[in-house]
N, C-alpha and C. Protein backbone atom coordinates (compact mmCIF):
# COMPACT_ATOMS: atom_id res chain seq x y z
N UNK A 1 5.11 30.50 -7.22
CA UNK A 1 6.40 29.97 -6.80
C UNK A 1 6.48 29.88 -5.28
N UNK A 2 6.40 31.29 -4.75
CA UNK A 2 5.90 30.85 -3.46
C UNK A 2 5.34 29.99 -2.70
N UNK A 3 4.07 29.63 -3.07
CA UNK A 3 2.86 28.78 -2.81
C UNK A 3 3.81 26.99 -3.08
N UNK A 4 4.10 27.10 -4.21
CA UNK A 4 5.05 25.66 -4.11
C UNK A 4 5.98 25.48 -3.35
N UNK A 5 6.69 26.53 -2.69
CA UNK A 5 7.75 26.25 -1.81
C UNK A 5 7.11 25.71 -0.52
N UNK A 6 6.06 26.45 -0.20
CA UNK A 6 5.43 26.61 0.94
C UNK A 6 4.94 25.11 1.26
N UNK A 7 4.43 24.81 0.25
CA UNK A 7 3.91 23.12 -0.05
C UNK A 7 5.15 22.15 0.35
N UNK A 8 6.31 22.55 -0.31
CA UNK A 8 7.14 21.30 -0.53
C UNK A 8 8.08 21.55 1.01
N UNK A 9 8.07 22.56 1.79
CA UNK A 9 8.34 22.76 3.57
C UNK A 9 7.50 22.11 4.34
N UNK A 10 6.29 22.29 3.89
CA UNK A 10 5.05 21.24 4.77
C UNK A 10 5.00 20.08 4.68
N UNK A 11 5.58 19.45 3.52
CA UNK A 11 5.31 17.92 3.48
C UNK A 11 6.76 17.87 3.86
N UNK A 12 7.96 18.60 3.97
CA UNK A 12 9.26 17.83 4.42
C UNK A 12 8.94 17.70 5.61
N UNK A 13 8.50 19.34 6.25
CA UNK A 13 8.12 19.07 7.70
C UNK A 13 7.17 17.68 8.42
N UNK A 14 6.23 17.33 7.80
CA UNK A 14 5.02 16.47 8.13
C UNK A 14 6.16 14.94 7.83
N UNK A 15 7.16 14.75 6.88
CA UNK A 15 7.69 13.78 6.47
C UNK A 15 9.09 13.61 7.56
N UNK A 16 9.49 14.76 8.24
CA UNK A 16 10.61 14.75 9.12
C UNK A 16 9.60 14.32 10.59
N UNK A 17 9.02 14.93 10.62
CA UNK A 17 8.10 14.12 12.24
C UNK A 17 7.30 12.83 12.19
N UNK A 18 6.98 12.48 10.39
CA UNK A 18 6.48 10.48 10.16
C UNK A 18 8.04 9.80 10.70
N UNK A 19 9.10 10.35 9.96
CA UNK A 19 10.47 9.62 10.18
C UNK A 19 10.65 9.75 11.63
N UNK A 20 10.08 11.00 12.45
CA UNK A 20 10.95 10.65 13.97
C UNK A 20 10.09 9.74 14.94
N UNK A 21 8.82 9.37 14.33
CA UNK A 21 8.43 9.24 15.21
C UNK A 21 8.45 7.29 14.73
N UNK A 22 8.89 7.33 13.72
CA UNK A 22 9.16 6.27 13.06
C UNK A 22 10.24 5.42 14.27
N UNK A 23 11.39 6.27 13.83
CA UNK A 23 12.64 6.05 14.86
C UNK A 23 12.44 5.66 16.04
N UNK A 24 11.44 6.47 17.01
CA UNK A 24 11.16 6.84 18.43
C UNK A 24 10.39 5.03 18.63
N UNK A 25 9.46 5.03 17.81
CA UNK A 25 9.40 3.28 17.80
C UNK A 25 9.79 2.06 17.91
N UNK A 26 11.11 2.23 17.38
CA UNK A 26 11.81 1.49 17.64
C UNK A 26 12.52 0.91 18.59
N UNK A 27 12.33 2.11 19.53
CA UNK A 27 13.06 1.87 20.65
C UNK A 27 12.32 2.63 21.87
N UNK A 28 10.85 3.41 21.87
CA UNK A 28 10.63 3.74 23.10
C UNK A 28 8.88 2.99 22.83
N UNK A 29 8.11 3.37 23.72
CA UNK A 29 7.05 3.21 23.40
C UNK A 29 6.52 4.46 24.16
N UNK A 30 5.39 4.67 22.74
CA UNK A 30 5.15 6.40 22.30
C UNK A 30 4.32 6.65 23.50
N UNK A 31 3.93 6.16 24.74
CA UNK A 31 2.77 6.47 25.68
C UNK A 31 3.84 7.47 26.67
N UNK A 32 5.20 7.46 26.54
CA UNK A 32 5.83 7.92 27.62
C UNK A 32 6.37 9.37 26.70
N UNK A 33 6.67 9.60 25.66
CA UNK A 33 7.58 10.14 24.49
C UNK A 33 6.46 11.64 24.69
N UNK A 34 7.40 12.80 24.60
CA UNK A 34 6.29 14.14 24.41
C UNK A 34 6.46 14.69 23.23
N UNK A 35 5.26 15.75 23.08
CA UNK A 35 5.56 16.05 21.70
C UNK A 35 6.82 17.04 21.22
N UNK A 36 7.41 17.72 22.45
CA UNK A 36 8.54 18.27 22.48
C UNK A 36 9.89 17.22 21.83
N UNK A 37 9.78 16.12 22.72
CA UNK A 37 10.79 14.94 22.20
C UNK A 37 10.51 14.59 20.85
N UNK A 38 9.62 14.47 20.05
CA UNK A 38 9.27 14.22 18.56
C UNK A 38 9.48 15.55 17.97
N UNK A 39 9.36 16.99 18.25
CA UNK A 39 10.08 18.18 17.07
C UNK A 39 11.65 18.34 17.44
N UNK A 40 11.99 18.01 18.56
CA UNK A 40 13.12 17.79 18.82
C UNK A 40 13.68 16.54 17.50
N UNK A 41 13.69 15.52 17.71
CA UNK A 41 14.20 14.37 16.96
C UNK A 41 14.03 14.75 15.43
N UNK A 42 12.74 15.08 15.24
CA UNK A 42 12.32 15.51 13.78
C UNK A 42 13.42 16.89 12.90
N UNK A 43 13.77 17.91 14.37
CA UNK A 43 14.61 18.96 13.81
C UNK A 43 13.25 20.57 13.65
N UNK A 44 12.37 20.41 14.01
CA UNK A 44 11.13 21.34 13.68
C UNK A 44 11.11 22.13 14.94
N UNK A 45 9.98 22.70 14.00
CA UNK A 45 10.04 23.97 15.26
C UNK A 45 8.88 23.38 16.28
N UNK A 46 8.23 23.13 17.70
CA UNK A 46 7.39 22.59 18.67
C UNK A 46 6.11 23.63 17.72
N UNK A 47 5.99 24.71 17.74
CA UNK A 47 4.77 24.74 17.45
C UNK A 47 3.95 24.56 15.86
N UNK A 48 4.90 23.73 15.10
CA UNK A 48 4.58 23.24 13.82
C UNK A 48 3.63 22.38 13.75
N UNK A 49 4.00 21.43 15.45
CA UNK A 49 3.22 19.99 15.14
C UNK A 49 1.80 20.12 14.59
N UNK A 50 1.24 20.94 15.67
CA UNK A 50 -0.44 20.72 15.32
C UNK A 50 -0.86 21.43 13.49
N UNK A 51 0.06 21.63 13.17
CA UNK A 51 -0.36 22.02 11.85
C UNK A 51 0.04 20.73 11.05
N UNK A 52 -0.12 19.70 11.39
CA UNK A 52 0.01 18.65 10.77
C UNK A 52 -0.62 17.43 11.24
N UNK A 53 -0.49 17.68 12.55
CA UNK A 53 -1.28 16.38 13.13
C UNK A 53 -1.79 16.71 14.56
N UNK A 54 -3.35 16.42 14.75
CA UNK A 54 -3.88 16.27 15.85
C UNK A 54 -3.78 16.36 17.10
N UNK A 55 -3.05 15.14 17.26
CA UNK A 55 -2.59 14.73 18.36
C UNK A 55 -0.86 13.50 17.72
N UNK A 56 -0.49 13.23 19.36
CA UNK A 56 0.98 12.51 18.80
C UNK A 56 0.27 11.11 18.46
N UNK A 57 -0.85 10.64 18.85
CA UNK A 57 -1.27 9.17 18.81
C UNK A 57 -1.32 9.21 17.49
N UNK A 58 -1.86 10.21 16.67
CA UNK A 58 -2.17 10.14 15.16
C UNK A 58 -1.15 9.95 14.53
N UNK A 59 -0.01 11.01 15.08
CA UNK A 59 1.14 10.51 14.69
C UNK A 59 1.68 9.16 14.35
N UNK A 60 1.80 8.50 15.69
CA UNK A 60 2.37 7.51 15.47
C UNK A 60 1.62 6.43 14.92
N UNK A 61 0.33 6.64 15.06
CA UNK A 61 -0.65 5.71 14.07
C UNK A 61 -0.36 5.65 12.67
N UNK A 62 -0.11 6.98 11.83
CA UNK A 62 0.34 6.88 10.62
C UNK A 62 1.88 6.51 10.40
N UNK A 63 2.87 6.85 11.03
CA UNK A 63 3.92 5.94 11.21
C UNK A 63 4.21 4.43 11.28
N UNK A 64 3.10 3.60 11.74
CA UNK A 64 3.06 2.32 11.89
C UNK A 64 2.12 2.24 10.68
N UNK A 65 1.22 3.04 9.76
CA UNK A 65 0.24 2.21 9.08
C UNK A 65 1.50 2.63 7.91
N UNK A 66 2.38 3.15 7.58
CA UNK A 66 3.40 3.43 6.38
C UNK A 66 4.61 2.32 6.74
N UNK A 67 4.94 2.20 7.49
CA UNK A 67 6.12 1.17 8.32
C UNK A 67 4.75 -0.51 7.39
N UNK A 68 3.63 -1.14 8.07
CA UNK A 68 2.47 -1.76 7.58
C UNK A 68 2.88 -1.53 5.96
N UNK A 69 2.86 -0.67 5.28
CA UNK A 69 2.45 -0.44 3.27
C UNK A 69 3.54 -1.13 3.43
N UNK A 70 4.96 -0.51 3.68
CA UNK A 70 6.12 -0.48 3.44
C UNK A 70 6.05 -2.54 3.41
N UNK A 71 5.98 -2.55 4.67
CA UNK A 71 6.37 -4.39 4.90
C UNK A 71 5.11 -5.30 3.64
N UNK A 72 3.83 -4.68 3.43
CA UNK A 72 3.20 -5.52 2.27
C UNK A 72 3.75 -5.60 1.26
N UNK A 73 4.38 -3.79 0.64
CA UNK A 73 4.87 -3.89 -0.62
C UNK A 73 6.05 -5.13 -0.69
N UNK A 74 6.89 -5.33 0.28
CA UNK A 74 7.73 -6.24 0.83
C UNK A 74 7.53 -7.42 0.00
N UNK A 75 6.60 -8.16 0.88
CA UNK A 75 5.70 -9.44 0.78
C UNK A 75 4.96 -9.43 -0.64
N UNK A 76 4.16 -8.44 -1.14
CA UNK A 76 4.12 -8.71 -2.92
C UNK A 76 4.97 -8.59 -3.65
N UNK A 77 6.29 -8.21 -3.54
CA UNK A 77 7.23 -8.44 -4.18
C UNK A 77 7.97 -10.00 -4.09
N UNK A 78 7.90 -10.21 -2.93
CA UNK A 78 8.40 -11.62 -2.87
C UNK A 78 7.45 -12.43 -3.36
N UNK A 79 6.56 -12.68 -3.09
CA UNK A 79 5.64 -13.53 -3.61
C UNK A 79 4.75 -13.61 -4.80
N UNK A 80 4.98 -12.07 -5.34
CA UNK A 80 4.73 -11.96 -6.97
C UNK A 80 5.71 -13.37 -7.80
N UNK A 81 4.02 -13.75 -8.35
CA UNK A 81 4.49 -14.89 -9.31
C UNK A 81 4.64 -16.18 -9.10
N UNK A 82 4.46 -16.63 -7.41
CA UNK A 82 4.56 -17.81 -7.04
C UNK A 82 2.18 -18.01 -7.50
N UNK A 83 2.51 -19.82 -7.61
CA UNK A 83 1.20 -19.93 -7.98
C UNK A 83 0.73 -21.04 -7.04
N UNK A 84 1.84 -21.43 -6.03
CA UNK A 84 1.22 -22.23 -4.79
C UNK A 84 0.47 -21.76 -3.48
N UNK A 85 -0.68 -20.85 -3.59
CA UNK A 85 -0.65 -20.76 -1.84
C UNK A 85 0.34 -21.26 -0.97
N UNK A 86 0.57 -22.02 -0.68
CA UNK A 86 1.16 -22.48 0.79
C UNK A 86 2.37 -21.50 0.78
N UNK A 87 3.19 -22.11 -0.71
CA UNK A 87 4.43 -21.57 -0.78
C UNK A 87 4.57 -19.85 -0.29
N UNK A 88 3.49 -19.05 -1.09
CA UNK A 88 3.18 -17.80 -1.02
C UNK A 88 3.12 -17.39 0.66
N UNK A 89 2.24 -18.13 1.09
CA UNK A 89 2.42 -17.78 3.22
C UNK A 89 3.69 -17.88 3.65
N UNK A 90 4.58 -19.42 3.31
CA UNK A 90 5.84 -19.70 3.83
C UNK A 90 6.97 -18.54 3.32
N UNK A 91 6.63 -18.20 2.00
CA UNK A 91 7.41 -16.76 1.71
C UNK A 91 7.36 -15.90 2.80
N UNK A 92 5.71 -15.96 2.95
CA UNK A 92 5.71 -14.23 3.72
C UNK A 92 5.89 -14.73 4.90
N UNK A 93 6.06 -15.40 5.70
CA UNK A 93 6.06 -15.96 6.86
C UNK A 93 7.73 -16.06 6.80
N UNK A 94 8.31 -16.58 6.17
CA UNK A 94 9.95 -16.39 6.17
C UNK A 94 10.64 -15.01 5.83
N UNK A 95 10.07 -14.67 4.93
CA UNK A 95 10.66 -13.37 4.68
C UNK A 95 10.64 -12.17 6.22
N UNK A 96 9.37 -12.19 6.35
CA UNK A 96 8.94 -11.67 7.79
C UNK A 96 9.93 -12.33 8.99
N UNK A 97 10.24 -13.08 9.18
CA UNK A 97 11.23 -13.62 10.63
C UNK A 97 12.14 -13.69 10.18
N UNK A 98 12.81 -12.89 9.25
CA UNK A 98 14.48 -12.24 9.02
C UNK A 98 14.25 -11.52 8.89
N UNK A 99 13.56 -10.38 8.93
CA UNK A 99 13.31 -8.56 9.51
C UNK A 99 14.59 -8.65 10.32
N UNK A 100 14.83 -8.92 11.63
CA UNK A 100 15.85 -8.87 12.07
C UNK A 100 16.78 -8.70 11.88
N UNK A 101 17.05 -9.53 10.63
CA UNK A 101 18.79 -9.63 9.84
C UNK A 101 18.57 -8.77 8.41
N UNK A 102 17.32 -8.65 8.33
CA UNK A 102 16.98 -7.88 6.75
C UNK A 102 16.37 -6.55 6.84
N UNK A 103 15.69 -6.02 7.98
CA UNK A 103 15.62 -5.07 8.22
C UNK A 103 15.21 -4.59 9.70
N UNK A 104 16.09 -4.19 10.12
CA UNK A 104 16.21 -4.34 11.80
C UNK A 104 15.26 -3.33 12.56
N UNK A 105 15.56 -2.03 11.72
CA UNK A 105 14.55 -1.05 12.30
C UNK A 105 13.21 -1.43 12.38
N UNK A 106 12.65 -2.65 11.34
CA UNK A 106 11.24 -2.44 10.64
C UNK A 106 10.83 -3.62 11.69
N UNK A 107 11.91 -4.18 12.26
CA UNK A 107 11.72 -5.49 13.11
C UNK A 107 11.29 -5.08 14.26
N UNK A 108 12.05 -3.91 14.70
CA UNK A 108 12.05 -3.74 16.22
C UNK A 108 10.49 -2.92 16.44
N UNK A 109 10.24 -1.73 15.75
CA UNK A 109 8.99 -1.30 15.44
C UNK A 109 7.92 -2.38 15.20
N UNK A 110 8.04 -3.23 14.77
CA UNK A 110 7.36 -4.37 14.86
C UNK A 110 6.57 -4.92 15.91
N UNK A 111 7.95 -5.34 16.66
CA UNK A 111 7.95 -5.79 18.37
C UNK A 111 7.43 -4.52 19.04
N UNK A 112 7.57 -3.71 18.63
CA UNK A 112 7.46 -2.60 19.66
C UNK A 112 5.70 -2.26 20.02
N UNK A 113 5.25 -2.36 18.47
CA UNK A 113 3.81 -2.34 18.44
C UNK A 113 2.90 -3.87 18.68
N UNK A 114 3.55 -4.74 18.70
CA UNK A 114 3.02 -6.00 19.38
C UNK A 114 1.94 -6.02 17.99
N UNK A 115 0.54 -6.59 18.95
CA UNK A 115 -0.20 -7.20 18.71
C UNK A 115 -1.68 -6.01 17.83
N UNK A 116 -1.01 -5.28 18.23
CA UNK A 116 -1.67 -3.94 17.54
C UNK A 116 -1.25 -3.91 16.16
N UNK A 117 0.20 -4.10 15.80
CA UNK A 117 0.26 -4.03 14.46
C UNK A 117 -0.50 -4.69 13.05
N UNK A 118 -0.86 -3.89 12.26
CA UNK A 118 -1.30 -4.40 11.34
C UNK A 118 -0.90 -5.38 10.56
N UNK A 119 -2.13 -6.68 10.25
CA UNK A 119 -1.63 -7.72 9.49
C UNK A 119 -0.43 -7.26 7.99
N UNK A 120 0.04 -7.80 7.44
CA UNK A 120 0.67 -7.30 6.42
C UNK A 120 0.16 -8.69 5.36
N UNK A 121 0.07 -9.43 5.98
CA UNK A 121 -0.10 -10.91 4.83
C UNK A 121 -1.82 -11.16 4.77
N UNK A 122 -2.10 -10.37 3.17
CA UNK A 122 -3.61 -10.43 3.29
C UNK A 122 -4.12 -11.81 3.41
N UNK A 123 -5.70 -11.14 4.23
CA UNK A 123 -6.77 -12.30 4.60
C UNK A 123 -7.27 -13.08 3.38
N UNK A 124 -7.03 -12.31 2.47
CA UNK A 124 -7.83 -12.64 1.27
C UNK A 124 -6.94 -13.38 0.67
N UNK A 125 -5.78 -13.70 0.65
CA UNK A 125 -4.75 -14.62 -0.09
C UNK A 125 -5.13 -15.84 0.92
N UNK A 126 -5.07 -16.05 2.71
CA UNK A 126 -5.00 -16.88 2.96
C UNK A 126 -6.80 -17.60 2.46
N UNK A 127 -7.59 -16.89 2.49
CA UNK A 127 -9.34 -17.63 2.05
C UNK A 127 -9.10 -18.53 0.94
N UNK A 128 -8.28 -17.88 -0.05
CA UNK A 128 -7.76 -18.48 -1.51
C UNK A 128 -7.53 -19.60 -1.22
N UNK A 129 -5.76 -19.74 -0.36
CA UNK A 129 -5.56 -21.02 -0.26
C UNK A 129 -6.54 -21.96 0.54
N UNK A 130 -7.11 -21.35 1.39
CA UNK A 130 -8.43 -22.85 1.89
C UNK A 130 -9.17 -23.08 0.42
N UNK A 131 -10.14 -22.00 0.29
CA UNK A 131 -10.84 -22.24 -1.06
C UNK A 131 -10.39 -23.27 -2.02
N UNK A 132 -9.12 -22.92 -2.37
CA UNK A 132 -8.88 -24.41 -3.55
C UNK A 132 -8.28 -24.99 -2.76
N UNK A 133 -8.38 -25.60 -1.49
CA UNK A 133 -7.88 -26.62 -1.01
C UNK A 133 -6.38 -26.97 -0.49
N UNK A 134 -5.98 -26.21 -0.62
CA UNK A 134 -4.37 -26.14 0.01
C UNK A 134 -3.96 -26.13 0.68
N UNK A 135 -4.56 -25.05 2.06
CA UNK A 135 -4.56 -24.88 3.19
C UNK A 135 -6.16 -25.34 4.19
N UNK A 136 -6.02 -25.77 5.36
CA UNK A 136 -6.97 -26.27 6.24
C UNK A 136 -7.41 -25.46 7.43
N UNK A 137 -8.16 -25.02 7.31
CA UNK A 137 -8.57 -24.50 8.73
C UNK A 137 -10.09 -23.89 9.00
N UNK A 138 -10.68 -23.84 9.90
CA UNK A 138 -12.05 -23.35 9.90
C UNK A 138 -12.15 -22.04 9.92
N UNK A 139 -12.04 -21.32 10.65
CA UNK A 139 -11.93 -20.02 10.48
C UNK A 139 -10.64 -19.00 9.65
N UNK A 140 -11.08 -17.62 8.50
CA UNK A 140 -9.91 -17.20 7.58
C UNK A 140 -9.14 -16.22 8.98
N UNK A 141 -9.43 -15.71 9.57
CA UNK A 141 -9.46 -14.42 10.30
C UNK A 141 -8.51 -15.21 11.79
N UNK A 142 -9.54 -15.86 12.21
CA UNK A 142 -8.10 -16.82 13.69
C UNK A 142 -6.99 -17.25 12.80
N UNK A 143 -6.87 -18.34 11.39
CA UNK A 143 -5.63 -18.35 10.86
C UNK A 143 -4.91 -17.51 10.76
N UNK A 144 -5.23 -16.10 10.37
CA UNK A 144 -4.38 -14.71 10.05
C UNK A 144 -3.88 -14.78 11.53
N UNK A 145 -4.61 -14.50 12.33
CA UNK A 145 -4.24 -14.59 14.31
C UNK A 145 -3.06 -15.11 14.53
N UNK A 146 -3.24 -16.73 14.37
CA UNK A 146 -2.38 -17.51 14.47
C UNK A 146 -1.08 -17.11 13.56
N UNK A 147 -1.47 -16.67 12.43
CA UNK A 147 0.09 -16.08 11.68
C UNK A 147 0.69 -15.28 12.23
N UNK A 148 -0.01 -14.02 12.28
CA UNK A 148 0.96 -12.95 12.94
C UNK A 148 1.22 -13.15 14.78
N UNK A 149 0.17 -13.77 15.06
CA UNK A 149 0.73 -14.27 16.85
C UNK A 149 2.04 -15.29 16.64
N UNK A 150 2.11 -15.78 16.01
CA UNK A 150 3.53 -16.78 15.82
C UNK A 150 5.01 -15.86 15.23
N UNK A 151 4.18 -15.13 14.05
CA UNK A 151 5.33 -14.17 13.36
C UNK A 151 5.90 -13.33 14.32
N UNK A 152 4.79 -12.67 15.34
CA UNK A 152 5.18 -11.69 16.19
C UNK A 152 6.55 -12.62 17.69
N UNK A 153 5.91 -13.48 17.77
CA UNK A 153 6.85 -14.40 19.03
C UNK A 153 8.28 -14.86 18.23
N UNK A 154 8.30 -15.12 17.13
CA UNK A 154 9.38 -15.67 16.50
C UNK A 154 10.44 -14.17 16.47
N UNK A 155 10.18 -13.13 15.90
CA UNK A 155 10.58 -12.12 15.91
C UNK A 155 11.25 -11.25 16.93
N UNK A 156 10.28 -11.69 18.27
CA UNK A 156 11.43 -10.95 19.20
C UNK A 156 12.13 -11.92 19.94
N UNK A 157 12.06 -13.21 19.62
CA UNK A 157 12.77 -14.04 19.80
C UNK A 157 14.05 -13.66 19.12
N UNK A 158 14.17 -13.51 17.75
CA UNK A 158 15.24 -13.30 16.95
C UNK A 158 15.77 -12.09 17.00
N UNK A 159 15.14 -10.88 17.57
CA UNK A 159 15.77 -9.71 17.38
C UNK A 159 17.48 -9.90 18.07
N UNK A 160 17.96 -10.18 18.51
CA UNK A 160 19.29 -10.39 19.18
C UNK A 160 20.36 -11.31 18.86
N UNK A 161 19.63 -12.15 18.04
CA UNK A 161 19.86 -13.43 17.85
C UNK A 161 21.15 -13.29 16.28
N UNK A 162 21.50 -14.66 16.00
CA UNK A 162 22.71 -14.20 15.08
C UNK A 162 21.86 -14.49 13.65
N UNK A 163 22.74 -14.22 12.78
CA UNK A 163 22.04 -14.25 11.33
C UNK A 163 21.64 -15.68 11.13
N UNK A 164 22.14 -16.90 11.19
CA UNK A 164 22.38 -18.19 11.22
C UNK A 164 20.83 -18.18 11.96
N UNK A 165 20.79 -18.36 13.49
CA UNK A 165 19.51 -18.70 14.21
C UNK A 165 18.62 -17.88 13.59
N UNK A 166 18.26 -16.61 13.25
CA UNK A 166 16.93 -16.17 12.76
C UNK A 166 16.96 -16.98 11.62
N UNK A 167 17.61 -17.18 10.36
CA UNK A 167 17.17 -17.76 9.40
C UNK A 167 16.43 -19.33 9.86
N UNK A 168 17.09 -19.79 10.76
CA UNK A 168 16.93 -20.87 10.91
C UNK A 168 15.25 -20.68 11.75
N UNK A 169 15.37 -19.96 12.77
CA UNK A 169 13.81 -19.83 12.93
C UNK A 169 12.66 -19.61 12.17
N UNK A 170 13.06 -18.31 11.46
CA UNK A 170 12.28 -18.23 10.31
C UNK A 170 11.75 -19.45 9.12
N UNK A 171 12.92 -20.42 8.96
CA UNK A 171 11.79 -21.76 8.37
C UNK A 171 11.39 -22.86 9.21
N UNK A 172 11.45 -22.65 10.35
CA UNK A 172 10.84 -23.89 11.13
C UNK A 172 9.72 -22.72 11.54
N UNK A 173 9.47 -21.83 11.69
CA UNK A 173 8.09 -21.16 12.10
C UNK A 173 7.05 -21.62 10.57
N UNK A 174 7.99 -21.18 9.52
CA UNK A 174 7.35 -21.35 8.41
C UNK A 174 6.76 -22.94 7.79
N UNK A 175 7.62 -23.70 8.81
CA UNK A 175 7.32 -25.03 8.51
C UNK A 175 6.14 -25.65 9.67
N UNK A 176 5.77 -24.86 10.52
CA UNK A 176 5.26 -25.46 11.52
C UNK A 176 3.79 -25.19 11.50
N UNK A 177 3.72 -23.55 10.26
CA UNK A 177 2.77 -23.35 10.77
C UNK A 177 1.68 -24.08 9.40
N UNK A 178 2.76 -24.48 8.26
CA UNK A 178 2.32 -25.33 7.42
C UNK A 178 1.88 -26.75 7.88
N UNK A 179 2.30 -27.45 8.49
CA UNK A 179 1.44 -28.46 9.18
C UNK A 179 0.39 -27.78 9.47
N UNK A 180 0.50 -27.15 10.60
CA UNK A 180 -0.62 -26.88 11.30
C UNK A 180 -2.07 -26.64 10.41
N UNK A 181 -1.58 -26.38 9.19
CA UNK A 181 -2.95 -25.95 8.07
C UNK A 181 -2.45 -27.12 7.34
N UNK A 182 -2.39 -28.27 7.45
CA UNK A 182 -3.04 -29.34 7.01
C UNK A 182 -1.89 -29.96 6.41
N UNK A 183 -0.49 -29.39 5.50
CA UNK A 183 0.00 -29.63 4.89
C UNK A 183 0.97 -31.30 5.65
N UNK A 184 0.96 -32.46 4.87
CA UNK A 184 1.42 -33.35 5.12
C UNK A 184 2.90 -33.36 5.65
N UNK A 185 3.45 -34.27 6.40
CA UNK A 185 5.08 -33.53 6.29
C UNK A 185 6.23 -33.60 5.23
N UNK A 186 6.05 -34.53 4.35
CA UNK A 186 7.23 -33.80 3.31
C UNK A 186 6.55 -33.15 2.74
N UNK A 187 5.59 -32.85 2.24
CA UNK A 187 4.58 -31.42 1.40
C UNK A 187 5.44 -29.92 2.19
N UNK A 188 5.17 -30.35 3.62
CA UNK A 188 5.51 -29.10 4.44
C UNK A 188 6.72 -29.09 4.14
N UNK A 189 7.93 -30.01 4.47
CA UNK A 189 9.06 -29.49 4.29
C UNK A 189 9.99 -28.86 3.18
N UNK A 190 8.99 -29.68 2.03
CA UNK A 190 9.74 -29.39 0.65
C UNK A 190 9.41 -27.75 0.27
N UNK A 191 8.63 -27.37 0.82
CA UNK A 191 7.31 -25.91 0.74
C UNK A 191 8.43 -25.13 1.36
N UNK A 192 8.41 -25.17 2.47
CA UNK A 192 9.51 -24.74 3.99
C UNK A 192 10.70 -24.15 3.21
N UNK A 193 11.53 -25.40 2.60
CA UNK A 193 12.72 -25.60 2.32
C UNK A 193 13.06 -24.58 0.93
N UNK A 194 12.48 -24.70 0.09
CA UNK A 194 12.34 -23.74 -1.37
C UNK A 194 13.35 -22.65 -1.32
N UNK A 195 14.35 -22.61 -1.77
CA UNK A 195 14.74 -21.13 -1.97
C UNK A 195 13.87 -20.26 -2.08
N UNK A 196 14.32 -18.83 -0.92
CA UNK A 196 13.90 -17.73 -1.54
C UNK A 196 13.46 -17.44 -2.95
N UNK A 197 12.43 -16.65 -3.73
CA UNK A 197 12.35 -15.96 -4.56
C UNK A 197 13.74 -14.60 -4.75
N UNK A 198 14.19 -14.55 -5.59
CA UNK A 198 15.46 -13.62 -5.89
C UNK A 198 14.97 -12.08 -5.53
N UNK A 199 13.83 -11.67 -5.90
CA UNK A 199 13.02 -10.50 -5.42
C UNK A 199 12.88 -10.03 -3.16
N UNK A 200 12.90 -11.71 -2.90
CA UNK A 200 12.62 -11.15 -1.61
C UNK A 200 14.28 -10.75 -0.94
N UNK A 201 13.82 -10.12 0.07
CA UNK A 201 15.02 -9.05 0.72
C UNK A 201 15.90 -9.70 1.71
């Protein structure tokens, strides 16, 4: 009984300093932040940390790769069940540039980690759509580039912005970047235009 308590204090503890440092993302960037300021925010005691993590970089590395699950599970939910490539990117590509208005924290952490952050819209869905022909481009890996370098600029463009303009950015990013992979222009716009899936957020 003991031994289980002891367990289920360590993972609140280890789960109260993923959440602060979660937070601290959002709004600082972790190169300036000490580890005093993260057991502080978390509520822990300072000399807990290293019984959980390394160093704070690890920290916040696993904070951004769970923030990363969190935004895929996202994106397979929305796009569970669509059977168009294109459509499936313009999902995740729209769904992604209303973070802002749909989930603000997950937006700003976003921006915050730039270009470091992990893709969320697999490589292997976009190979698909070249493979059968849907999408155009020579390289799978610069297209992913080009996605999240556009997703990422659209985004802190919109962080401030009103509900109306992010939506509205969010399908002209999604429409633009469908040309750009080959799609004709009413192909692109009708793709673009689609209602949401009822699943996405």
């Amino acid at each position: 009984m003991n031994g289980g308590r002891l367990e289920r204090r360590k993972a609140q503890t280890r789960a109260a300093l993923l959440d602060a440092a979660r937070s601290i993302l959002t709004s600082r960037d972790p190169a300036g932040v000490s580890i005093q300021e993260i057991t502080e925010a978390a509520d822990v005691g300072f000399g807990t940390f290293y019984n959980h993590f390394p160093s704070k970089q690890e920290l916040f590395d696993l904070a951004v790769a769970a923030a990363a699950a969190e935004h895929r599970a996202l994106l397979d939910l929305a796009t569970a069940g669509l059977t168009d490539p294109a459509e499936a990117l313009a999902v995740a590509v729209r769904v992604t540039a209303r973070f802002p208005r749909t989930h603000a924290d997950l937006a700003r952490l976003i921006d915050r980690v730039g270009i470091g952050y992990p893709p969320a819209y697999p490589i292997e869905t976009l190979r698909h759509a070249h493979d059968v022909g849907r999408l155009c481009f020579d390289d799978a890996e610069v297209a992913l580039a080009c996605v999240n370098g556009s997703v990422l600029g659209v985004l802190h463009h919109s962080l401030h912005a009103d509900d109306q303009t992010i939506d509205e950015a969010a399908d002209r990013l999604a429409l633009s970047l469908l040309r750009m992979f080959g799609l004709v222009e009413g192909d692109a716009r009708k793709v673009a235009s689609r209602p949401l899936p009822a699943t996405a957020p």
